[in-house]
N, C-alpha and C. Protein backbone atom coordinates (compact mmCIF):
# COMPACT_ATOMS: atom_id res chain seq x y z
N UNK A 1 79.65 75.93 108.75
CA UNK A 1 80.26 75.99 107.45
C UNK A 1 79.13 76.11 106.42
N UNK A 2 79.33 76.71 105.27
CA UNK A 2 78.50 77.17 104.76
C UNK A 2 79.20 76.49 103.61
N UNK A 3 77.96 75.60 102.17
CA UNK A 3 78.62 75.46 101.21
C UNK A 3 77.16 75.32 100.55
N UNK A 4 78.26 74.99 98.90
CA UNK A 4 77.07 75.17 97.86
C UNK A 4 76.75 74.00 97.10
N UNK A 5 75.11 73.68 97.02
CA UNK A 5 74.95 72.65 96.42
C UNK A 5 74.61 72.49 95.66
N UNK A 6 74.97 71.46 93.88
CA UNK A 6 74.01 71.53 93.05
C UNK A 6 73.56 69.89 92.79
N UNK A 7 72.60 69.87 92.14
CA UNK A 7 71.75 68.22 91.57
C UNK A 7 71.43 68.47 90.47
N UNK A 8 71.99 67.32 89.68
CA UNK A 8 72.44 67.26 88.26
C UNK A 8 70.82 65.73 87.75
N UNK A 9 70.53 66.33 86.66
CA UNK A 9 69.79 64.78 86.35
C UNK A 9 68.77 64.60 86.88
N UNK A 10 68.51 63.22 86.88
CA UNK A 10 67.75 62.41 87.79
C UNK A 10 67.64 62.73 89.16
N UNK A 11 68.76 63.23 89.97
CA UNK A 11 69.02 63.89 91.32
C UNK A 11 68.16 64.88 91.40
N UNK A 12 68.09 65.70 90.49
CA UNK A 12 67.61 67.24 90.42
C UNK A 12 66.11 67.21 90.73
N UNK A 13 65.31 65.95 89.46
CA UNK A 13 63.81 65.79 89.43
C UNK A 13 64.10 65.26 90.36
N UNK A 14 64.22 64.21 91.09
CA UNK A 14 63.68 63.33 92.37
C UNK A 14 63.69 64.16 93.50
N UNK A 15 64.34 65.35 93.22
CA UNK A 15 64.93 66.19 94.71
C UNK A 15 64.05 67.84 94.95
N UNK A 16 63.37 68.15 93.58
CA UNK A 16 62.78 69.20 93.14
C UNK A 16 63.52 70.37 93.61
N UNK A 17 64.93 70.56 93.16
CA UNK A 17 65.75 71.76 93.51
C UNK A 17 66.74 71.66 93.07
N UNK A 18 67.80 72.60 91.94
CA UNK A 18 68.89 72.40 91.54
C UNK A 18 69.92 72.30 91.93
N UNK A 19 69.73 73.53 92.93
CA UNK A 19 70.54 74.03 93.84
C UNK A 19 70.14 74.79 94.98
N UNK A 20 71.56 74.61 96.02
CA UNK A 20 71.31 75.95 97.06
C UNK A 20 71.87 75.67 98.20
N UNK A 21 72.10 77.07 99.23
CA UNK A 21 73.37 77.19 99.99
C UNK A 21 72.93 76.49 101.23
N UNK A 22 73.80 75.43 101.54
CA UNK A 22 73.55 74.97 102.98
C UNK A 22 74.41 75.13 104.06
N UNK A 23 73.93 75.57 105.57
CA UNK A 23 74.55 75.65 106.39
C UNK A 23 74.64 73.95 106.91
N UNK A 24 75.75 74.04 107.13
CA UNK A 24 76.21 72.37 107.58
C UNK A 24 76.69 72.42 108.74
N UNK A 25 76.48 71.32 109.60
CA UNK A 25 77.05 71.48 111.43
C UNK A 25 78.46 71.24 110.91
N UNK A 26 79.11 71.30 112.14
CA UNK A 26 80.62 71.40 111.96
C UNK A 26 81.00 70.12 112.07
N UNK A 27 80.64 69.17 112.83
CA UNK A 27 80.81 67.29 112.66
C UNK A 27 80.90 66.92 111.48
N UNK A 28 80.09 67.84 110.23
CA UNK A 28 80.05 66.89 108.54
C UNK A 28 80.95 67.62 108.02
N UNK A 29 81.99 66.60 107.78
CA UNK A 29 83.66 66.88 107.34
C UNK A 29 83.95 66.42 105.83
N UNK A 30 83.11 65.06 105.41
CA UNK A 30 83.36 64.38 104.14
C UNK A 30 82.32 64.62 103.62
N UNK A 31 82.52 64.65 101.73
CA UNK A 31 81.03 64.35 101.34
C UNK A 31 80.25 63.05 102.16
N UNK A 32 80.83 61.61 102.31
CA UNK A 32 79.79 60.47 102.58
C UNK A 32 79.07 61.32 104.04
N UNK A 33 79.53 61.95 104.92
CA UNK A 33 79.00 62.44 105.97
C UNK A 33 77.78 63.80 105.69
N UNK A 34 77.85 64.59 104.77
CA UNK A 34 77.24 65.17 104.10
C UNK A 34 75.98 64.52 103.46
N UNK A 35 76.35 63.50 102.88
CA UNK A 35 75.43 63.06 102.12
C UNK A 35 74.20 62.67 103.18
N UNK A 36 74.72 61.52 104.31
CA UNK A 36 73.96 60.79 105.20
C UNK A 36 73.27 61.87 105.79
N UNK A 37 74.02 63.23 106.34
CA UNK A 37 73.38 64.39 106.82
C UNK A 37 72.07 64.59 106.17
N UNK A 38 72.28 65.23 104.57
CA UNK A 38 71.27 65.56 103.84
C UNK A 38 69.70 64.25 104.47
N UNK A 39 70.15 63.27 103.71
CA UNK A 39 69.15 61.79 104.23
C UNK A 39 68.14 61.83 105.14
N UNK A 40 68.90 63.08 105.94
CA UNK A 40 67.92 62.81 107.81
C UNK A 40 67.07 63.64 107.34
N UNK A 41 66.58 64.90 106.17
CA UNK A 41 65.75 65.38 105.57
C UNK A 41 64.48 64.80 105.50
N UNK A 42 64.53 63.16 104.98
CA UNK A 42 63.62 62.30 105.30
C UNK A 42 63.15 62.40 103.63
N UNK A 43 61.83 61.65 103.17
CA UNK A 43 61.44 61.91 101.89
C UNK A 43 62.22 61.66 101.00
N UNK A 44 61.95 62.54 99.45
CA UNK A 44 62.99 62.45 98.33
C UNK A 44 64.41 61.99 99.41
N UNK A 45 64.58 62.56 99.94
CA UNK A 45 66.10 63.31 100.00
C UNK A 45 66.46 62.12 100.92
N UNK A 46 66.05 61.31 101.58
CA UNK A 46 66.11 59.76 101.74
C UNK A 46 66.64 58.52 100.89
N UNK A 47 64.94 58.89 100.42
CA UNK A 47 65.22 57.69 99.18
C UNK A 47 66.43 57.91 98.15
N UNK A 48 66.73 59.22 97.28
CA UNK A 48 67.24 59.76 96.51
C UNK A 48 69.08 59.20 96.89
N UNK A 49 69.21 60.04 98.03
CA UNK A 49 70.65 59.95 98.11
C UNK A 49 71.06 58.74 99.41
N UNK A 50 70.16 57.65 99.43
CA UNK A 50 70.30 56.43 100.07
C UNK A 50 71.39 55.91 99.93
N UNK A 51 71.96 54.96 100.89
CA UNK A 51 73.41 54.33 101.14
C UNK A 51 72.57 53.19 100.07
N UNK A 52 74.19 52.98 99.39
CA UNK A 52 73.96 51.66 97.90
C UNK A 52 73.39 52.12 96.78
N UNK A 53 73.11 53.44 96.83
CA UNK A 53 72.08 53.72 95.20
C UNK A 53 73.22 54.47 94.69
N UNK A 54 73.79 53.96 93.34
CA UNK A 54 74.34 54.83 93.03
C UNK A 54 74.45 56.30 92.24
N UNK A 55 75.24 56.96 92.67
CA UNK A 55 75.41 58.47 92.83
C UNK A 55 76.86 58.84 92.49
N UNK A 56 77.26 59.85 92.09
CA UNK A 56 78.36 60.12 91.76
C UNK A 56 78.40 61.68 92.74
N UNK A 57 79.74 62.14 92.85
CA UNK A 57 79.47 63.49 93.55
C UNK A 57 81.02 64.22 93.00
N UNK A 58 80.82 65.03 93.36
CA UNK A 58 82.10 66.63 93.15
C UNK A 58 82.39 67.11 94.21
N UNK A 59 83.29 67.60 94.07
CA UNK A 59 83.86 68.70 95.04
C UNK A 59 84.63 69.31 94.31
N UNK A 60 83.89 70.75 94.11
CA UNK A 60 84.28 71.89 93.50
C UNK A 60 85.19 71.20 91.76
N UNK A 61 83.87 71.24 91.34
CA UNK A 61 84.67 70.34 90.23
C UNK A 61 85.67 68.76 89.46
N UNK A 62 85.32 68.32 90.91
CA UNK A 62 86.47 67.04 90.79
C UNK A 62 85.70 66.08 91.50
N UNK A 63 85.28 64.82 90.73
CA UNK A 63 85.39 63.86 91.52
C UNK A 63 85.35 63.41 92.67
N UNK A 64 84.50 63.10 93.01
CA UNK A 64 84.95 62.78 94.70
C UNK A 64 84.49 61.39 95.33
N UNK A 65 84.89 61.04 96.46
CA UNK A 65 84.73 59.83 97.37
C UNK A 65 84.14 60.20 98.45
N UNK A 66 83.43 59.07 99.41
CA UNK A 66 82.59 59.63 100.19
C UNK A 66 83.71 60.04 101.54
N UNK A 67 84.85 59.47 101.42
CA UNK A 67 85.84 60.48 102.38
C UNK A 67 86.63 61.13 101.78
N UNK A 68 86.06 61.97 100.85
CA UNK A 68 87.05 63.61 100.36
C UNK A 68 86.22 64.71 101.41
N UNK A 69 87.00 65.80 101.45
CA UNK A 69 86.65 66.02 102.71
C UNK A 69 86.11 67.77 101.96
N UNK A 70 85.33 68.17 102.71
CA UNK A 70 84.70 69.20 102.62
C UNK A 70 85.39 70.57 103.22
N UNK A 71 84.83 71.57 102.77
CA UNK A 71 85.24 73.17 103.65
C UNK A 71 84.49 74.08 103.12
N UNK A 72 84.57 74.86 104.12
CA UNK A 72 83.93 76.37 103.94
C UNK A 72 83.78 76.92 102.50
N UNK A 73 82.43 77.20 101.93
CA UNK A 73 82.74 78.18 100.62
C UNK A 73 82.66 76.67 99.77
N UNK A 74 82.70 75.63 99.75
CA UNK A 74 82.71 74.67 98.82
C UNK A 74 81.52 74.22 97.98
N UNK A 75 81.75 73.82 96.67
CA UNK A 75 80.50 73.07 95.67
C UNK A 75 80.62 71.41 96.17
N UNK A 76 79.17 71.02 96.24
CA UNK A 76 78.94 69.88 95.96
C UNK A 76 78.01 69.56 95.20
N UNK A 77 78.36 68.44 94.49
CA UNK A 77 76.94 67.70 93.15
C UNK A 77 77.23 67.13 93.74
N UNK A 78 75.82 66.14 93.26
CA UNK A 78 75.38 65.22 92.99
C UNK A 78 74.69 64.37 91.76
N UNK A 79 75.27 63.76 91.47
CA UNK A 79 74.71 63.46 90.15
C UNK A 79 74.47 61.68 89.82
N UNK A 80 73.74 61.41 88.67
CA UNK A 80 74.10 60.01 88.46
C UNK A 80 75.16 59.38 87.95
N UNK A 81 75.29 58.36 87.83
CA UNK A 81 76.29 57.80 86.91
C UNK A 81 75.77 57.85 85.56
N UNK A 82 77.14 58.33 84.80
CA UNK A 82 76.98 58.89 83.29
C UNK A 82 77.40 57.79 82.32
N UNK A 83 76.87 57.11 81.55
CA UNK A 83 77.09 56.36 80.87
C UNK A 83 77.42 56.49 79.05
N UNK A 84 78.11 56.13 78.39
CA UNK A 84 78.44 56.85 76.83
C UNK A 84 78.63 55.38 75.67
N UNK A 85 78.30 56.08 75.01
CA UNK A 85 78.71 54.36 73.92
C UNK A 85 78.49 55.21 72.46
């Protein structure tokens, strides 16, 4: 499966890449499975998108949980939590 990724923020500098297309094995079904995938990268991409740090994510525009589930042709962010006052 092939999908598209972008990093928003803080994600973006810690990760040194905005975006870009990843081939994903067919086992990573949810973003949280996605995410942990990315992780095994090792480095930034470890530390960055680590279990407990928080992160916010999309799917194709919307919100997501770490069991919304992924497909072919799809956007994912990553981003921080956005705060306003």
């Amino acid at each position: 499966m092939t999908i598209e990724l972008r990093f928003f923020a803080s994600v973006r500098e810690q990760l040194g890449v905005a975006e870009e297309r990843a081939e994903v094995p067919a086992e990573v079904r949810t973003v949280g499975e996605l995410r942990q995938w990315l992780r095994q990268r090792g480095g930034a991409w470890a530390e960055t998108l680590a279990e407990g740090r928080a992160l916010r994510m999309a799917v194709d525009h919307a919100v997501a949980r770490p069991d919304t589930a992924i497909s072919d042709g799809c956007e994912v962010a990553f981003f921080p939590p956005v705060t306003g006052g």
